[in-house]
Protein backbone atom coordinates (compact mmCIF):
# COMPACT_ATOMS: atom_id res chain seq x y z
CA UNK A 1 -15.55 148.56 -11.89
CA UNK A 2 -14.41 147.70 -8.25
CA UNK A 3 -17.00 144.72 -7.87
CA UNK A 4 -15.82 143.63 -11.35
CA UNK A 5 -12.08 143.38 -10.03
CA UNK A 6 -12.94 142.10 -6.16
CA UNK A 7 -14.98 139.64 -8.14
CA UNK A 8 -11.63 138.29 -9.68
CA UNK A 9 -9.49 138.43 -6.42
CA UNK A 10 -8.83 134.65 -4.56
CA UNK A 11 -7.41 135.86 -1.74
CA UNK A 12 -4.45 138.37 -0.47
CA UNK A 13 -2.02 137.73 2.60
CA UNK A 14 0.04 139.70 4.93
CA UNK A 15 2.16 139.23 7.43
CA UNK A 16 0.63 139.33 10.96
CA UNK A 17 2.61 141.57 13.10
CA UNK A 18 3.25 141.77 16.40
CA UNK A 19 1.95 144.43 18.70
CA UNK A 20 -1.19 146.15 18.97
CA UNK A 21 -0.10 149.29 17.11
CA UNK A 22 0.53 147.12 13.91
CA UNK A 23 -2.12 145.36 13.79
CA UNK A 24 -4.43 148.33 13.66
CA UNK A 25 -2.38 149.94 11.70
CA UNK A 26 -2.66 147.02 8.92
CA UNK A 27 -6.45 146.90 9.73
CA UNK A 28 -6.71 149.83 8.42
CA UNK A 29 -4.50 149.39 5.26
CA UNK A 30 -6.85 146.24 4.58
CA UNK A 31 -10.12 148.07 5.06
CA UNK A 32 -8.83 150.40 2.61
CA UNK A 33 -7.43 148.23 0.10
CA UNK A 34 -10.49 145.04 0.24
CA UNK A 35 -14.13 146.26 2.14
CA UNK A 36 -16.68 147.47 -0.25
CA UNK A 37 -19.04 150.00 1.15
CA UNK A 38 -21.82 147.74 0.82
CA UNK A 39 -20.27 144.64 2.52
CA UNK A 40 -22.39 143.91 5.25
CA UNK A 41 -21.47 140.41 6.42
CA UNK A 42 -17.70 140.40 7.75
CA UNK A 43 -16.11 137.39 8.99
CA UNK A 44 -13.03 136.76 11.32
CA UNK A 45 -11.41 133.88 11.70
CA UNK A 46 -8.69 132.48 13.90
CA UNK A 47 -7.61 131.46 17.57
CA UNK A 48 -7.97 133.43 20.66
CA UNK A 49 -4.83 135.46 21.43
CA UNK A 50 -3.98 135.83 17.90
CA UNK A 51 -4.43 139.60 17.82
CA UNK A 52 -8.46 139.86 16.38
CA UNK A 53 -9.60 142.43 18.38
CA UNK A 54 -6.69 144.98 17.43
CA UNK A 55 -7.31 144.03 14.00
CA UNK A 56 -11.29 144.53 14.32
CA UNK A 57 -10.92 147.67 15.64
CA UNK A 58 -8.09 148.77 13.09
CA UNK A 59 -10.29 147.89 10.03
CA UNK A 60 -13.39 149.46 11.87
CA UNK A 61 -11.83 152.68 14.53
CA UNK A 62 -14.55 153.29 16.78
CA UNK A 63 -16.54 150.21 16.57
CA UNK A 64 -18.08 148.76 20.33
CA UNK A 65 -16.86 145.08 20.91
CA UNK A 66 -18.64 142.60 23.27
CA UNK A 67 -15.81 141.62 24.71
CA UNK A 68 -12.14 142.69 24.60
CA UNK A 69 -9.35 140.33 25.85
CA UNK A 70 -10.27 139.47 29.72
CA UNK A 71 -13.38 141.87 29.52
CA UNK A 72 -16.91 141.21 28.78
CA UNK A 73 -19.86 144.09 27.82
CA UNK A 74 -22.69 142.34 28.97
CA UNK A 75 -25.00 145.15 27.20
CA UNK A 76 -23.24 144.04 24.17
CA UNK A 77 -23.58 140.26 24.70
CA UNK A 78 -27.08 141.08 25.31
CA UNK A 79 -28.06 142.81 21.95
CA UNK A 80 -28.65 139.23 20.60
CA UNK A 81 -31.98 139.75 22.55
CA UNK A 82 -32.60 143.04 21.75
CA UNK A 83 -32.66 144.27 25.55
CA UNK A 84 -31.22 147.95 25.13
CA UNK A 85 -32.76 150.28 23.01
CA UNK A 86 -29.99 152.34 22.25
CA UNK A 87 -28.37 149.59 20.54
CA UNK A 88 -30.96 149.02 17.68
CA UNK A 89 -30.49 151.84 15.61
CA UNK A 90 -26.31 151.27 15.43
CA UNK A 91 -24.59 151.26 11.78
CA UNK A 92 -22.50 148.45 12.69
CA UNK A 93 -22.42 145.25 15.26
CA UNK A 94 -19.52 143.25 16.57
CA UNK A 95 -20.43 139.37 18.01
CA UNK A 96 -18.13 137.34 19.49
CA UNK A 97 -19.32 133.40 18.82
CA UNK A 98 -16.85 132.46 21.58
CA UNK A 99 -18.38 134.23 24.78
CA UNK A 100 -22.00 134.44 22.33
CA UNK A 101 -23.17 131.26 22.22
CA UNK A 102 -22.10 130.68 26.18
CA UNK A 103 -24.94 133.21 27.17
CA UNK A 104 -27.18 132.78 24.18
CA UNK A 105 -28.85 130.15 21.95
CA UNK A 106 -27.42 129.47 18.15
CA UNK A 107 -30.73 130.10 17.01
CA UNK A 108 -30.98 133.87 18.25
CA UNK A 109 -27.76 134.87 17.19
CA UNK A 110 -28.82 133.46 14.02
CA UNK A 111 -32.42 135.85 13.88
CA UNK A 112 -30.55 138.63 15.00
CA UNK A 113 -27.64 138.59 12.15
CA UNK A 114 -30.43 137.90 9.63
CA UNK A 115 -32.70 140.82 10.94
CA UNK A 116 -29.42 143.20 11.52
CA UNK A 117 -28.91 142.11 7.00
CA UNK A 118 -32.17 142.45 6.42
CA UNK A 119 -32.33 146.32 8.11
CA UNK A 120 -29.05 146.97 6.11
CA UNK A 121 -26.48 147.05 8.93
CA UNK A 122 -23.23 145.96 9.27
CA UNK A 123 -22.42 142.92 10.99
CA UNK A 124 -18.87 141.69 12.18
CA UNK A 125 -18.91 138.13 13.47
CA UNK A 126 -15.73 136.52 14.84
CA UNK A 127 -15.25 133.09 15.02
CA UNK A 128 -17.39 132.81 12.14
CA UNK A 129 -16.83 129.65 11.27
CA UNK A 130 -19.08 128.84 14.42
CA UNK A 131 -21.80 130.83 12.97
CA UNK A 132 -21.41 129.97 9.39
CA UNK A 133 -23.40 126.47 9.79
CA UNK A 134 -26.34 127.35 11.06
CA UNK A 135 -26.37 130.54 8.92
CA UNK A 136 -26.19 129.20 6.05
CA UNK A 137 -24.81 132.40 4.30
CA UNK A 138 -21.09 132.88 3.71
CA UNK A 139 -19.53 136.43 4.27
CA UNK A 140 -19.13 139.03 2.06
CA UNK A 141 -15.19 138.87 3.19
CA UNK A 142 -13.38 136.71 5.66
CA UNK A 143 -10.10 137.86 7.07
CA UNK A 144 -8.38 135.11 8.80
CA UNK A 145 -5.27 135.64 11.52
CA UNK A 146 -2.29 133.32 12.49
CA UNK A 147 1.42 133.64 10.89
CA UNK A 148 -0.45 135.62 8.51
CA UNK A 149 -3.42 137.58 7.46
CA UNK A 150 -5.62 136.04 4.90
CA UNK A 151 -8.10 138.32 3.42
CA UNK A 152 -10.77 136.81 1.25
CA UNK A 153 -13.97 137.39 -0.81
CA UNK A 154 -16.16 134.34 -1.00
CA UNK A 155 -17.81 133.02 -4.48
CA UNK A 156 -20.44 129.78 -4.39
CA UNK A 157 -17.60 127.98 -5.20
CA UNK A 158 -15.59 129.01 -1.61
CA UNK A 159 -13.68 128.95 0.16
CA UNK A 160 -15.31 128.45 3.28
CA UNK A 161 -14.79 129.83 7.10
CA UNK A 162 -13.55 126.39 8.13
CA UNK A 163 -10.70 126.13 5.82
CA UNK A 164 -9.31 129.85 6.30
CA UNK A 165 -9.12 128.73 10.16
CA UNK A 166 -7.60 125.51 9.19
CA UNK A 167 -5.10 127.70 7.85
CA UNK A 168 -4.39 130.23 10.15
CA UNK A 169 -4.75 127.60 12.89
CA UNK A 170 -1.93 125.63 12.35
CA UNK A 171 0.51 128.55 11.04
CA UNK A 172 -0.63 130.67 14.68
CA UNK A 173 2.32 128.66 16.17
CA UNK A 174 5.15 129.28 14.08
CA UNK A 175 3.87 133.28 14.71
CA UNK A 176 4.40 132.57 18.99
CA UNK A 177 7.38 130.86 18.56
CA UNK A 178 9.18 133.62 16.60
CA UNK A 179 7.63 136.42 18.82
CA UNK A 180 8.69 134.83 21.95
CA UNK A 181 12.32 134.02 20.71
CA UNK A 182 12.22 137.55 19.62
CA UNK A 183 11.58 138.61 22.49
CA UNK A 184 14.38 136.56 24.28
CA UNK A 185 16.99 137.91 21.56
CA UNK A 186 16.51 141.25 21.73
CA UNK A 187 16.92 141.13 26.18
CA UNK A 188 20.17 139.19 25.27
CA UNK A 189 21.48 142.09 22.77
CA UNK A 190 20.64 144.34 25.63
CA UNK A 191 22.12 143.27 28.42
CA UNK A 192 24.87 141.10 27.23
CA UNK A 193 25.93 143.25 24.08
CA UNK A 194 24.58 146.78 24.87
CA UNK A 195 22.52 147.20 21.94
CA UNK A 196 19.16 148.66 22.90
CA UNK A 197 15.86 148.78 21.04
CA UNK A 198 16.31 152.60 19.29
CA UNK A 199 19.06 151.05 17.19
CA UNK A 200 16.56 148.86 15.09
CA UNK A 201 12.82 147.70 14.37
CA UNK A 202 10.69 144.64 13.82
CA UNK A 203 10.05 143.33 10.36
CA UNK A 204 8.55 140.32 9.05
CA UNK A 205 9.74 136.69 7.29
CA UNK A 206 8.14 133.58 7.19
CA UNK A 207 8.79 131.36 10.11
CA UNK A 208 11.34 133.64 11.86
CA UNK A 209 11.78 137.53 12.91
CA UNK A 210 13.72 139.90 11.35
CA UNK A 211 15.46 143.22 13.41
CA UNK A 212 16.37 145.80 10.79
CA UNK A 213 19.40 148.04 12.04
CA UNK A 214 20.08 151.10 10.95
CA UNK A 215 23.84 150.22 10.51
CA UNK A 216 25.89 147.34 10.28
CA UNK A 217 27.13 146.00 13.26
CA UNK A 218 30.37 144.13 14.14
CA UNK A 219 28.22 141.22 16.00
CA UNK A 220 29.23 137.57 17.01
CA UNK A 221 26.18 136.06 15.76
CA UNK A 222 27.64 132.22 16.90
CA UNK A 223 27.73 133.66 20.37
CA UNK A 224 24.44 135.36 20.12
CA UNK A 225 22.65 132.08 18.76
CA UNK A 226 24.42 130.09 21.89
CA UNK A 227 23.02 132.50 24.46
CA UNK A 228 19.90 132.48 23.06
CA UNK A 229 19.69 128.41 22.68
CA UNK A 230 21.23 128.75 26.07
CA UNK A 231 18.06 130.58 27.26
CA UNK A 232 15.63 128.75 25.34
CA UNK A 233 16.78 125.19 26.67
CA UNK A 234 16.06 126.23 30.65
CA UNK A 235 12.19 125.75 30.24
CA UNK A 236 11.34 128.58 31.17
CA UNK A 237 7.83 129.93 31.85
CA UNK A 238 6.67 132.66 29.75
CA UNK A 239 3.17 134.88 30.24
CA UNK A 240 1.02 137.92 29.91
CA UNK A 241 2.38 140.66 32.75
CA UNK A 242 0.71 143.54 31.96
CA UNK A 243 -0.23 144.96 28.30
CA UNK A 244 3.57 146.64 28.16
CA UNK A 245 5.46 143.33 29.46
CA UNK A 246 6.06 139.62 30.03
CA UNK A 247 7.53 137.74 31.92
CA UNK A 248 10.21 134.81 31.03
CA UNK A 249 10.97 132.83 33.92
CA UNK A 250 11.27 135.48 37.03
CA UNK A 251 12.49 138.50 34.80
CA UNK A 252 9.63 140.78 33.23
CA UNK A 253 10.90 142.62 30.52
CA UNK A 254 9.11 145.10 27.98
CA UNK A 255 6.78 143.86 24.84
CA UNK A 256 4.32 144.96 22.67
CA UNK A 257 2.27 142.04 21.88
CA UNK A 258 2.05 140.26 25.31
CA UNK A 259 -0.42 138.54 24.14
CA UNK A 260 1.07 136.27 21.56
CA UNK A 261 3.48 134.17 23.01
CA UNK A 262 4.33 130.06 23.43
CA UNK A 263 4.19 129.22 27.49
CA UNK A 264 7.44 127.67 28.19
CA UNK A 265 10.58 128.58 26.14
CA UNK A 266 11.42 124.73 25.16
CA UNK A 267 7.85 125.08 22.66
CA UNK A 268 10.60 126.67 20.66
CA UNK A 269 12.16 124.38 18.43
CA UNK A 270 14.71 124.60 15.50
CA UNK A 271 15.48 127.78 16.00
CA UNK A 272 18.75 129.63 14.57
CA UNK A 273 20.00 133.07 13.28
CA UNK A 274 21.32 133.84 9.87
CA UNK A 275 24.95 133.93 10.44
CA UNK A 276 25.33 137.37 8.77
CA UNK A 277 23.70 140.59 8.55
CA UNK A 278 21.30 140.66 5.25
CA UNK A 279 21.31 144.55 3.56
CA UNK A 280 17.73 146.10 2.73
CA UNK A 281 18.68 148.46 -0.21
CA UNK A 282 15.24 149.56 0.24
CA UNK A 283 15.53 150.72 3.62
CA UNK A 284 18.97 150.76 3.73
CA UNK A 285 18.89 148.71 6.86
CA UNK A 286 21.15 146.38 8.05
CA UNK A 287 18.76 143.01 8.88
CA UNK A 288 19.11 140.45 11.60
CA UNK A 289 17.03 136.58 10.76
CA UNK A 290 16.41 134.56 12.94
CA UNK A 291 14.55 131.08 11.98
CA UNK A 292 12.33 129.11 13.18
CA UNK A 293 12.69 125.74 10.92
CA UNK A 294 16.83 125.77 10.68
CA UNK A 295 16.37 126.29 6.96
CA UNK A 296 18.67 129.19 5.75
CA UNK A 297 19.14 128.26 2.46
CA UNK A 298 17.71 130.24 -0.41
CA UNK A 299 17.26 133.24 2.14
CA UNK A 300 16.35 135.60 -0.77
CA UNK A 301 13.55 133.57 -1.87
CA UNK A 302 11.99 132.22 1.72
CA UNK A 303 8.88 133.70 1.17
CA UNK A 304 8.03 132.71 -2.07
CA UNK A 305 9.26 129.04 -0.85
CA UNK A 306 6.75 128.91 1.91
CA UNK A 307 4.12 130.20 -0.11
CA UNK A 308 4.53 127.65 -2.84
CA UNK A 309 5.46 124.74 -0.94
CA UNK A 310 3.37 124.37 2.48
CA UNK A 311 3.36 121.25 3.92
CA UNK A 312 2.02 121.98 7.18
């Protein structure tokens, strides 16, 4: 009865968080919810630095990657020519095509994902849509990263690895924009308004960030939004510090997703907050917006809006 229903499902989305803790912590939820125990062919889609590997090793906990941000396993790279022994007999492989294809030929990374099927294993294969050519097979599921998370199972009528990047691709932007800006806001409400990070957390929106509070507070948002355009207009450098911070211009300050950011703070354009505090009755949270596209109108119904009506 579960092939019967994945058989019907298109695709499903999520919001890509930010952070490495989230991300594996949604890899998980999606292994959970979408991977069928005999889904052998797994590909991931989507730009470098938009959070794969903490997703990969979310949706599969204990799995070996060939390479991990700056760092390469050569023994891992190597596996394409079936150089260590101890590799062989492994229930499931990871390939980067990235770093892959810059040590090995297309051809043997194509016999050795076609023996790995053909033995049963598990294969996980980002950047597929570099692989999926000269394959010739589509996977059993493609999850695609940017803005969002796009998890889909493939029929012979699609869609294919190119257009889930195509996707993801051009939405990864709006996703650095709003972490960076994010970022930026939250060092303003710290040192210029004394609110620290234990009085909210990070949520999601389309285009934009979201800080829910756990009370209201009496906050002049104009003056907020000015410091932060303030900020945002110096053209300021930002980067990776360490894997707990960033910097902006010559400050570092603290962030969980270092990765994931624009490189100078004027790549951040139309950018506003919602003029008032939204209430979560769910949470019963007090919710800060900030936007990326200036476009606060029909708030309640953003996401549905962007999900309807994409233009970009």
């Amino acid at each position: 009865m579960r092939n019967l229903i994945q058989e019907y499902s298109v695709s499903s989305q999520y919001f890509a968080p930010r952070g490495k803790e989230r991300l594996m912590f949604l890899g998980e939820q999606i292994t959970q919810r979408h991977l069928n125990y005999n889904d052998r062919l797994i590909g991931i889609v989507g730009d470098s630095g938009s959070g794969k590997s903490s997703l990969i090793k979310g949706m599969f906990p204990g799995l070996e990657l060939s390479n991990d941000d700056d760092v390469l396993n050569p023994r891992k790279i190597m596996q394409v020519r079936d150089l260590t022994e101890d590799l062989r007999d492994a229930a499931s492989y990871h390939i980067d095509m990235r770093f892959q294809t810059a040590f090995t030929q297309m051809f043997e990374i194509v016999d050795f994902v076609q023996s790995l099927l053909l033995r049963k294993r598990r294969v996980i294969v980002e950047h597929f849509d570099l692989l999926y050519p000269a394959l010739g097979k589509n996977a059993d599921i493609i999850v695609g990263i940017g803005e969002e998370i796009i998890v889909t199972r493939p029929s012979i009528f699609g869609p294919q690895p190119k257009s889930i990047f195509e996707i993801v691709h051009k939405s990864l932007k709006y996703r650095k924009m709003a972490h960076t800006v994010e970022d930026i806001t939250m060092e303003i409400m710290e040192d210029d308004f004394g609110i620290g990070k234990k009085h909210y957390f990070s949520s999601d929106i389309r285009k934009g960030f979201v800080l829910k509070f756990f009370q209201h507070y009496d906050l002049n948002l104009e003056l907020l939004e000015k410091k932060i355009l303030d900020k945002l207009s110096k053209h300021l450098s930002v980067s990776y510090y360490d894997e707990d911070h960033i910097s902006i211009g010559e400050k570092i300050i603290e962030c969980d997703g270092p990765r994931l950011h624009v490189s100078n703070t004027s790549e951040i354009i139309n950018f506003s907050l919602v003029k008032r505090f939204v209430h979560d009755p769910k949470s019963n949270t007090w919710c800060l917006v900030g936007l990326i596209d200036n476009n606060s109108d029909d708030l309640e119904n953003r996401n549905t809006l962007y999900f309807l009506k994409r233009k970009d």
